[in-house]
Protein backbone atom coordinates (compact mmCIF):
# COMPACT_ATOMS: atom_id res chain seq x y z
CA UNK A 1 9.13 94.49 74.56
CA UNK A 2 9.42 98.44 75.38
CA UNK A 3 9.33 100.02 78.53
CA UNK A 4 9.38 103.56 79.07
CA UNK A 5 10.00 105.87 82.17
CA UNK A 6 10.58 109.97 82.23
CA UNK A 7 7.57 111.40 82.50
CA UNK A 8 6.13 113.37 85.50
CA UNK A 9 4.84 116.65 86.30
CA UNK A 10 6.64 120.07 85.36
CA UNK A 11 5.65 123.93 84.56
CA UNK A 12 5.04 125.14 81.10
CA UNK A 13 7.94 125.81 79.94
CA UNK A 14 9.70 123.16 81.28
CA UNK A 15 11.10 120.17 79.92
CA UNK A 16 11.48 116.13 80.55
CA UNK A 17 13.67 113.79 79.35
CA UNK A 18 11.86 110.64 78.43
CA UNK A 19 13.81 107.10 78.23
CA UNK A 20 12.46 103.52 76.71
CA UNK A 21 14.79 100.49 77.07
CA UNK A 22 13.96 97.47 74.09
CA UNK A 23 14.21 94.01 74.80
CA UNK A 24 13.94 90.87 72.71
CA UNK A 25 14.38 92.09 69.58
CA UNK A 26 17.58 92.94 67.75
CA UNK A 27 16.47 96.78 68.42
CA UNK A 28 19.02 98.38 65.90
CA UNK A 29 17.15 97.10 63.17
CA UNK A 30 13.72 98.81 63.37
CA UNK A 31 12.49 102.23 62.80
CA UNK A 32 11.04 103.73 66.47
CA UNK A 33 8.46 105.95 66.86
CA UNK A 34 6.96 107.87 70.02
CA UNK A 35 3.52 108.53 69.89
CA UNK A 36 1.30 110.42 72.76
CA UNK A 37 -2.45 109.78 73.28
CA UNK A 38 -4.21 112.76 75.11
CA UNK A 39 -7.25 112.53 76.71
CA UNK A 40 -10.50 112.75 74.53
CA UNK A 41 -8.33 112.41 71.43
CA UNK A 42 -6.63 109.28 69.36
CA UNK A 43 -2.72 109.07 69.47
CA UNK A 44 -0.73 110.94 67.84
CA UNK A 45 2.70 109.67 66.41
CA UNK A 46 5.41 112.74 67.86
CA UNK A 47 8.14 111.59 66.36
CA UNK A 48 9.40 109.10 64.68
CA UNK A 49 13.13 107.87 63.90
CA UNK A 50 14.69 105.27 61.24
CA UNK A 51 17.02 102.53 62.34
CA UNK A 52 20.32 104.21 62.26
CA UNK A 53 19.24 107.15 62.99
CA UNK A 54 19.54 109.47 60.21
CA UNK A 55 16.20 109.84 59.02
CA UNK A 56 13.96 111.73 61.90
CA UNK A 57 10.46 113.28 61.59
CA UNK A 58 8.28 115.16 64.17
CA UNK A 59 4.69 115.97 63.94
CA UNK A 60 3.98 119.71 63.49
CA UNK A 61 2.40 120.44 66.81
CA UNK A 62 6.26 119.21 68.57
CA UNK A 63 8.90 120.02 65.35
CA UNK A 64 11.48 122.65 66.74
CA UNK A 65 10.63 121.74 71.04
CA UNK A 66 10.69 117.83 70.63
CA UNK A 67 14.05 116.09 69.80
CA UNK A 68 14.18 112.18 69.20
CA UNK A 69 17.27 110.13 69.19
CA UNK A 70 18.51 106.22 69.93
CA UNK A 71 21.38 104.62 71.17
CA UNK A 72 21.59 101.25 69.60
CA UNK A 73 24.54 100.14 71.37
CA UNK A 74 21.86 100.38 74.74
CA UNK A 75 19.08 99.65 73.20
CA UNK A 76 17.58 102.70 74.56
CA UNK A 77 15.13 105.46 72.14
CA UNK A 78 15.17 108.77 73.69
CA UNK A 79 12.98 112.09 73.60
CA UNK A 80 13.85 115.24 74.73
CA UNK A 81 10.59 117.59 75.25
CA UNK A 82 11.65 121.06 75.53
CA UNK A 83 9.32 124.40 75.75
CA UNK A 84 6.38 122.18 77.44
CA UNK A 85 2.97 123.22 76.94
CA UNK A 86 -0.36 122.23 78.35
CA UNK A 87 -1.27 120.65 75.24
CA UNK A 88 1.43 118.61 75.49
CA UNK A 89 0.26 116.87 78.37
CA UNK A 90 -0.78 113.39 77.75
CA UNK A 91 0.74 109.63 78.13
CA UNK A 92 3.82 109.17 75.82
CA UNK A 93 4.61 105.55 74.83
CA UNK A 94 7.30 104.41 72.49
CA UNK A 95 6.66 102.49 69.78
CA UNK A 96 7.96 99.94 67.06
CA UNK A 97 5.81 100.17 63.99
CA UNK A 98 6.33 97.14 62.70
CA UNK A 99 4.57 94.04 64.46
CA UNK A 100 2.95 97.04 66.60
CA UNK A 101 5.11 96.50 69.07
CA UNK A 102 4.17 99.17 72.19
CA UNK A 103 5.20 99.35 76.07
CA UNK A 104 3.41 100.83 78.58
CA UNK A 105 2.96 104.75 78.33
CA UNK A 106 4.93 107.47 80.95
CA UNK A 107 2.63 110.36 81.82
CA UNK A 108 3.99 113.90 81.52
CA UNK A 109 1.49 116.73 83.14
CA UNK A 110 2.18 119.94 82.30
CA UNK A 111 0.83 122.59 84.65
CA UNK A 112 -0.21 125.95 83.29
């Protein structure tokens, strides 16, 4: 399982530190994504980041404010949200693609 935590309510602008912590699974192994889902829309994949690391990818609407990483050796995935925008407000859950594998979402509000 996933679980992640982080989220609350800042000031455009702003920014959050979001944390998930994986369990059960040999975590260093899989490709993690984070993916949002906003109110009135369908979710949106934010980032996404291969098993070791190397390979990262953000969606447009987050690339240069969003920054994904992982520490294997704590099984913990990790997104940085910089330069917060309304439109960034939403739930943010963390992901494992394969076996669709997802924990309970964090909320971040951002205020205008």
């Amino acid at each position: 399982q996933v679980e992640g935590s982080g989220g609350g309510l800042v000031q455009a602008g702003g920014s959050l530190r979001l944390s998930c912590i994986a369990s059960g699974f040999s975590f260093g192994m899989f490709v993690m994504d984070w993916v949002r889902q906003v109110p009135g829309k369908g979710p949106e994949r934010v980032a996404s980041i291969s098993s070791g690391g190397v390979t990262i990818s953000y969606a447009d609407s987050v690339k240069g404010r969003f920054t994904i990483s992982r520490d294997n050796a704590k099984n913990t995935l990790y997104l940085q949200l910089n330069s917060l925008k309304p439109e960034d407000t939403g739930v943010y859950y963390c992901a494992r693609p394969a076996g669709n594998v997802r924990g309970q979402g964090t909320l971040v509000t951002v205020s205008s």
